[in-house]
Structures are given as structure tokens and as C-alpha cells.
Protein backbone atom coordinates (compact mmCIF):
# COMPACT_ATOMS: atom_id res chain seq x y z
CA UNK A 1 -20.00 -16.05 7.58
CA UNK A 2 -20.40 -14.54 3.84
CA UNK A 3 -21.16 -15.83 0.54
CA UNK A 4 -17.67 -15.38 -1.98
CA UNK A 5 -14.27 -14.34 -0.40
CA UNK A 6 -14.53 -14.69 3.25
CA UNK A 7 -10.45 -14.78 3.97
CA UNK A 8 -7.55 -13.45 1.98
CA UNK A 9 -4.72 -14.83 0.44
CA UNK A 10 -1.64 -14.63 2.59
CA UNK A 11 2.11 -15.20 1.47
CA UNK A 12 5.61 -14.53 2.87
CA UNK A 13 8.13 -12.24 0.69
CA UNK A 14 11.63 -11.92 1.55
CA UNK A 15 14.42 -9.11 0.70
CA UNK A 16 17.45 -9.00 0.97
CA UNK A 17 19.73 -5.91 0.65
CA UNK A 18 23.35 -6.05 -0.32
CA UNK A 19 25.45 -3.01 0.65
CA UNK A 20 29.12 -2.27 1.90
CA UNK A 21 30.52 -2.71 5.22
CA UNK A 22 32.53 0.33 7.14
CA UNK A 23 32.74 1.34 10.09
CA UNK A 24 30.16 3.65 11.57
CA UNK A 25 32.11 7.30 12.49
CA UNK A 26 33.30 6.74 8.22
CA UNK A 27 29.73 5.92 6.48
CA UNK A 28 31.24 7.20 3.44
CA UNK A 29 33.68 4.44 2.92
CA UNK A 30 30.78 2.33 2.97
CA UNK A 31 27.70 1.65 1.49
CA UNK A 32 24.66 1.48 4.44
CA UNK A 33 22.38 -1.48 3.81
CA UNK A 34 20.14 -0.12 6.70
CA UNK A 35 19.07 3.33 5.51
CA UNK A 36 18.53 1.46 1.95
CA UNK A 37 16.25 -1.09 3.57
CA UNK A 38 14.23 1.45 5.40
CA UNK A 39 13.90 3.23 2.66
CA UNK A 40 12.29 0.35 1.06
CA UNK A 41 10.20 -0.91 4.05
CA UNK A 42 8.70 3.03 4.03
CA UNK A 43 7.87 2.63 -0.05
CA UNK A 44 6.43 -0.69 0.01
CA UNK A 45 3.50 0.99 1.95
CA UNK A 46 2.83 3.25 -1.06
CA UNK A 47 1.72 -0.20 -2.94
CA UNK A 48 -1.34 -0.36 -1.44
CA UNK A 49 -2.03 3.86 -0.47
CA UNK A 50 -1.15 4.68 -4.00
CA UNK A 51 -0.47 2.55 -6.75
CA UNK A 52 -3.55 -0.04 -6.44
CA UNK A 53 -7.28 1.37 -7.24
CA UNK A 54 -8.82 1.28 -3.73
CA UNK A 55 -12.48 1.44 -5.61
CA UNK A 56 -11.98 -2.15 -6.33
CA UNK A 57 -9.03 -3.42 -4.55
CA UNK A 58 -8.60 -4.66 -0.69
CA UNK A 59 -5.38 -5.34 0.10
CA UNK A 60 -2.23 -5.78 2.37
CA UNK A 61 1.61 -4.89 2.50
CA UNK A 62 3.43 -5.38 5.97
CA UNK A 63 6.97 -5.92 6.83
CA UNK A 64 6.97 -7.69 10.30
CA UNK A 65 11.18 -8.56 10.52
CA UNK A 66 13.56 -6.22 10.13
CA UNK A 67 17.39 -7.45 10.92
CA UNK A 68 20.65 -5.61 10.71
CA UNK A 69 23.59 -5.26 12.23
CA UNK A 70 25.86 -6.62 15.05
CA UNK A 71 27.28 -3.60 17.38
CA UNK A 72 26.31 0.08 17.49
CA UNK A 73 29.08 1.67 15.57
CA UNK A 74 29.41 -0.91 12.68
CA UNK A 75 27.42 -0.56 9.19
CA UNK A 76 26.90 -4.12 8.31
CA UNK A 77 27.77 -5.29 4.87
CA UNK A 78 23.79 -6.28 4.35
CA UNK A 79 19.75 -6.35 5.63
CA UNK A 80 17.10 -8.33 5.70
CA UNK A 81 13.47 -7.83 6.35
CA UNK A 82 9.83 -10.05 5.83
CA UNK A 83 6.51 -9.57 5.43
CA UNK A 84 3.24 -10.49 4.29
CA UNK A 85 1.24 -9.77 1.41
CA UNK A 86 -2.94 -10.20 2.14
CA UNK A 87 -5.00 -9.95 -1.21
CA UNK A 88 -8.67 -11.30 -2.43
CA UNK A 89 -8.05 -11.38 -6.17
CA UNK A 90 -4.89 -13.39 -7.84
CA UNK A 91 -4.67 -10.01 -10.32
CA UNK A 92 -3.58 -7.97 -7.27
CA UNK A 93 -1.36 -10.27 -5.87
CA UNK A 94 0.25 -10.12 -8.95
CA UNK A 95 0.63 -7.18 -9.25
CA UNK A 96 2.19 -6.74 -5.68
CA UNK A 97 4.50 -8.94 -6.48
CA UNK A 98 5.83 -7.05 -9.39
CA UNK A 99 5.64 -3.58 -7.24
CA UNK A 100 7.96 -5.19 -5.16
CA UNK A 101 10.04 -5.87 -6.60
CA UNK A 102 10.50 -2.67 -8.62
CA UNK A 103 10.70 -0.93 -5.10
CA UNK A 104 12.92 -2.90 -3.80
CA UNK A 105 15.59 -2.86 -6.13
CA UNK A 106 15.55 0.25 -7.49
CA UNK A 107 15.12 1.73 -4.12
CA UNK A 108 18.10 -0.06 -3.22
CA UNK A 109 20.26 0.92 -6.44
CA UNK A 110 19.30 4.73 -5.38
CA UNK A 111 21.46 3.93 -2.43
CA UNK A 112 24.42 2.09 -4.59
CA UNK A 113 23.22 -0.79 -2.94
CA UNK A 114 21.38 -4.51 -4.33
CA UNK A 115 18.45 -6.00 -3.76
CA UNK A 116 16.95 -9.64 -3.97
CA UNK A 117 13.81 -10.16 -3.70
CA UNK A 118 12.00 -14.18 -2.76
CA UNK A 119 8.06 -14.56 -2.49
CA UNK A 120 5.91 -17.47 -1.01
CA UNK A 121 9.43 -18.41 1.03
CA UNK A 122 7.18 -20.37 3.11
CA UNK A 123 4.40 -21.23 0.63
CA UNK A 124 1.34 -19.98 0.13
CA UNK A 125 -2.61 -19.68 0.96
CA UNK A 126 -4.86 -19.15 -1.41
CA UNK A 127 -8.29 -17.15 -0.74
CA UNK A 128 -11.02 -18.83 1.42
CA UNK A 129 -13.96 -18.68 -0.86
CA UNK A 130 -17.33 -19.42 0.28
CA UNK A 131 -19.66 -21.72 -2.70
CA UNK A 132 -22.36 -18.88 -2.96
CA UNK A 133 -25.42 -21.49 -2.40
CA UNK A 134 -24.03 -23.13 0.39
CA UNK A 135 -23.50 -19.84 2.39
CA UNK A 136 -26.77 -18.79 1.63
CA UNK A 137 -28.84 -22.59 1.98
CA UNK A 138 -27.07 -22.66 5.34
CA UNK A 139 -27.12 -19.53 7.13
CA UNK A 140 -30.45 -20.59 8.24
CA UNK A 141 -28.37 -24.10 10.37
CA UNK A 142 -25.92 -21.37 12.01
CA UNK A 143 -28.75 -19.01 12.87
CA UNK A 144 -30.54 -21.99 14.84
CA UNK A 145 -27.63 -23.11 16.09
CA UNK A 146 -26.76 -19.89 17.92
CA UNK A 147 -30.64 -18.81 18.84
CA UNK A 148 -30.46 -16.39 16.40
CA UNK A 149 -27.25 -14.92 17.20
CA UNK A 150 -25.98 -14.85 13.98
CA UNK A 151 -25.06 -12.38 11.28
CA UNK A 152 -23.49 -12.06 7.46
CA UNK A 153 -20.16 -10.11 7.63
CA UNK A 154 -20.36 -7.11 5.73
CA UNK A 155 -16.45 -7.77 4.66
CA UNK A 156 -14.38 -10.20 4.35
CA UNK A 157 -11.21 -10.43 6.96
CA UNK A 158 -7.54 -10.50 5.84
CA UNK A 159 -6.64 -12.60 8.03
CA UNK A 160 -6.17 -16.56 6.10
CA UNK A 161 -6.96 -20.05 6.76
CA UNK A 162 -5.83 -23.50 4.92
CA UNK A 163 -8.90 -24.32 4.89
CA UNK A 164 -9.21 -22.34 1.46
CA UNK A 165 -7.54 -25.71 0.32
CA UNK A 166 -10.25 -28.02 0.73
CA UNK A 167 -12.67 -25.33 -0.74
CA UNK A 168 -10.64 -25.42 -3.99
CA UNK A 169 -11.13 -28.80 -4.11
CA UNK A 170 -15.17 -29.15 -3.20
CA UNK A 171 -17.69 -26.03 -2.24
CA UNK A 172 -16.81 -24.98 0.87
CA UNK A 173 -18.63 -23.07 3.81
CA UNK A 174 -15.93 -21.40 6.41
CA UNK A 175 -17.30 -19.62 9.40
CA UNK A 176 -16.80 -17.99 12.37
CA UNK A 177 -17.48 -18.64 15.79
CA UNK A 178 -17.78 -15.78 18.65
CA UNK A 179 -15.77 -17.25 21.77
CA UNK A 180 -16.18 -14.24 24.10
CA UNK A 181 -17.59 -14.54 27.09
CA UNK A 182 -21.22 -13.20 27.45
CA UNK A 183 -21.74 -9.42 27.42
CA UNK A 184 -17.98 -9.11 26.70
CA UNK A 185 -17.79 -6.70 23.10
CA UNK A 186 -14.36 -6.12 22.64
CA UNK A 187 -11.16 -8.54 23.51
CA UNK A 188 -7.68 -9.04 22.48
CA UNK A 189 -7.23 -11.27 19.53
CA UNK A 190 -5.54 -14.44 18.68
CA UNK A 191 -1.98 -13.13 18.50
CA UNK A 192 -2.08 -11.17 21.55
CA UNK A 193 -0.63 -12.96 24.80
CA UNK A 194 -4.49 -12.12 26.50
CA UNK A 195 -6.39 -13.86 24.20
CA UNK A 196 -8.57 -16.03 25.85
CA UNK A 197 -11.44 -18.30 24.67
CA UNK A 198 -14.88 -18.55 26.41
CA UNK A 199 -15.89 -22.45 26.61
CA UNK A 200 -19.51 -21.99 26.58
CA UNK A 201 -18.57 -20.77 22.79
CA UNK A 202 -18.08 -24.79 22.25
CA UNK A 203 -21.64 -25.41 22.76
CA UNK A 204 -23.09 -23.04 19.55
CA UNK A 205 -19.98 -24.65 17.77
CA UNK A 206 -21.17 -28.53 18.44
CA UNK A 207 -24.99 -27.72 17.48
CA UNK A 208 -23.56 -25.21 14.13
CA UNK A 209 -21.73 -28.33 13.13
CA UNK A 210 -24.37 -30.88 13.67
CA UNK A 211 -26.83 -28.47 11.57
CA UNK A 212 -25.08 -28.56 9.26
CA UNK A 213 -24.37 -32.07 9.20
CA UNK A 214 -28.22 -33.15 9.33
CA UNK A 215 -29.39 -30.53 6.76
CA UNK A 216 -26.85 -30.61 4.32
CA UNK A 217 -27.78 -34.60 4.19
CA UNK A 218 -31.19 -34.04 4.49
CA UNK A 219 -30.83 -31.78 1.28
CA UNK A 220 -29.07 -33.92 -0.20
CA UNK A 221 -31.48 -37.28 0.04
CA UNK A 222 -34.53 -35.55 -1.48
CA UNK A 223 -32.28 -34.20 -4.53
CA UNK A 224 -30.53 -37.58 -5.35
């Protein structure tokens, strides 16, 4: 675990792009919603390489769908693509947002095409944010919990978690819990089909949450 931002912020943004429909061998009678679309896909990685300052900012642009299209020699009349925006300050998230945007519709208009742009289409997650005192009270409870296997990340992951919910409404203490087997360093992660959980892990996570159960009270009774 860390003290402050442990997870990012993670929301969905949608565009759509508006062109012309022709057939394929006559692109000229048409306007090609594709090559606009990749266009703007390629840009929208220049958000984060060039136009936020990487001395303060970690951040996160990715398209993930791209659709188009219905046979080989048809340019469809539009294209669609989603992705994800990761951030640890609401400033830069902002600010993505507005970049965008910009991109995606002037990008498009280069191309005589449109552009609409949609963000949070699915909602939202805020950052997980660790209360500074807890994470540092209670390291001690994970330490002991895991014989001493235990460590403060350096960084915090983009990766993001509802829990960052609750810890907007009371301090909050996220952490992580290694589920490889033993002597195992590397493995695939949780969005790869070989992802696969070691259950001895559930032993450190029973005694990490009873830890913190008993000391967090125990704190608690001599202070009130």
C-alpha cells in the first residue's frame, strides 16, 4: 500500500465520427470515416506524450474499440471507437477531456468529416486515496500480517477500484495483496485468460484484515 493516491481515476469516452458513404474503388465520392478516426485514435496519444507536463503529471489515454464498416469494398457512412482515460488529479482529467475533444473534432473536420464526442458513458471512478495517517499507523498490521513481507509502493497504479467511493466518504486504507504462488516473480495479470490466484495468498489476507480490525479498535478505545 501507499499513503495519498494509490489508484487512478478511470472513465469511459466515446466518439463518434460522421463521414460519407461510397463505395470503396470511388473514395472520392465519399467522405472516409475510417482514415478520419484513425487519424484521431493516432493524435489522442499526443495528449499525454506532448501536451501534459510529465514533471508533474501521470496519466492515461487508450482507445480499446475501434468499429467500422460492414464488407471490404464499402466506406461506411460513420466510426466509432472507446477508450479510457486514467488520471490522479481532477485538473488533468480536465484537461483531457477538453484535448479531446479539440482532437477529435477538428481532426475530423480536416477530413470533411464530424465528430461527437461523450465522456463517463458508463460513469465514473474517482481516485483511490489513501487517509495519510491511516496508511502510515497501519503499515505496521500488514507487515505482521505477512511476516514481514510487506512493502510501500513507490507509485501509485492506474489501474481503479470503487472502493475510492467509500474513501470519499470516511478515511480509507486500500491495499494490495500478492496471490502468486511462492517463489513465482512474474505472472499474467487479471485480464489475461492465465491469470491464476494462489490460495495460500488467503491466509496473509484473513490475518491483514483481522490486524487491522483489532488495532484500529484498539486505537481507537484509548483515544475516546
Amino acid at each position: 500500500t501507499k499513503p495519498g493516491p494509490i489508484m487512478a481515476s478511470a472513465e469511459a469516452f466515446r466518439i463518434i465520427v460522421e463521414g460519407k458513404q461510397t463505395h470503396g474503388s470511388r473514395p472520392w465520392n465519399g467522405v472516409d470515416p475510417i482514415i478520419a478516426a484513425s487519424n484521431i485514435a493516432t493524435t489522442l496519444q499526443t495528449i499525454v506524450s506532448r501536451r501534459l507536463n510529465l514533471l508533474d503529471s501521470q496519466a492515461v489515454v487508450t482507445v480499446g474499440i475501434m468499429k467500422a464498416g460492414t464488407r471490404n469494398n464499402i466506406i461506411p457512412s460513420s466510426a466509432f471507437m472507446e477508450g479510457t482515460i486514467r488520471t490522479f488529479k481532477d485538473s488533468y482529467a480536465d484537461q483531457i477531456r477538453d484535448e479531446i475533444k479539440l482532437i477529435a473534432e477538428n481532426v475530423a473536420a480536416a477530413h470533411h468529416a464530424t465528430a461527437k464526442v461523450e465522456f463517463k458513458v458508463y460513469g465514473g471512478y474517482p481516485v483511490t486515496f489513501n487517509d495519510e495517517e491511516l496508511a502510515t499507523r497501519y503499515a505496521s498490521s500488514l507487515s505482521n500480517a505477512s511476516n514481514g513481507n510487506y512493502y510501500e509502493a513507490k507509485v501509485p497504479r492506474t489501474g481503479a477500484e470503487d472502493f475510492s467511493f467509500f474513501a470519499q466518504q470516511v478515511p480509507g486504507l486500500f491495499f494490495f495483496l500478492g496471490v502468486n504462488a511462492p517463489g513465482v516473480e512474474e505472472s499474467p495479470t487479471n485480464h489475461s485468460p492465465y491469470f491464476y490466484v494462489d490460495d495460500s495468498a488467503l491466509t496473509n489476507g484473513l490475518k491483514a484484515f483481522i490486524n487491522l480490525v483489532e488495532d484500529f479498535s484498539d486505537d481507537y478505545n484509548k483515544e475516546n
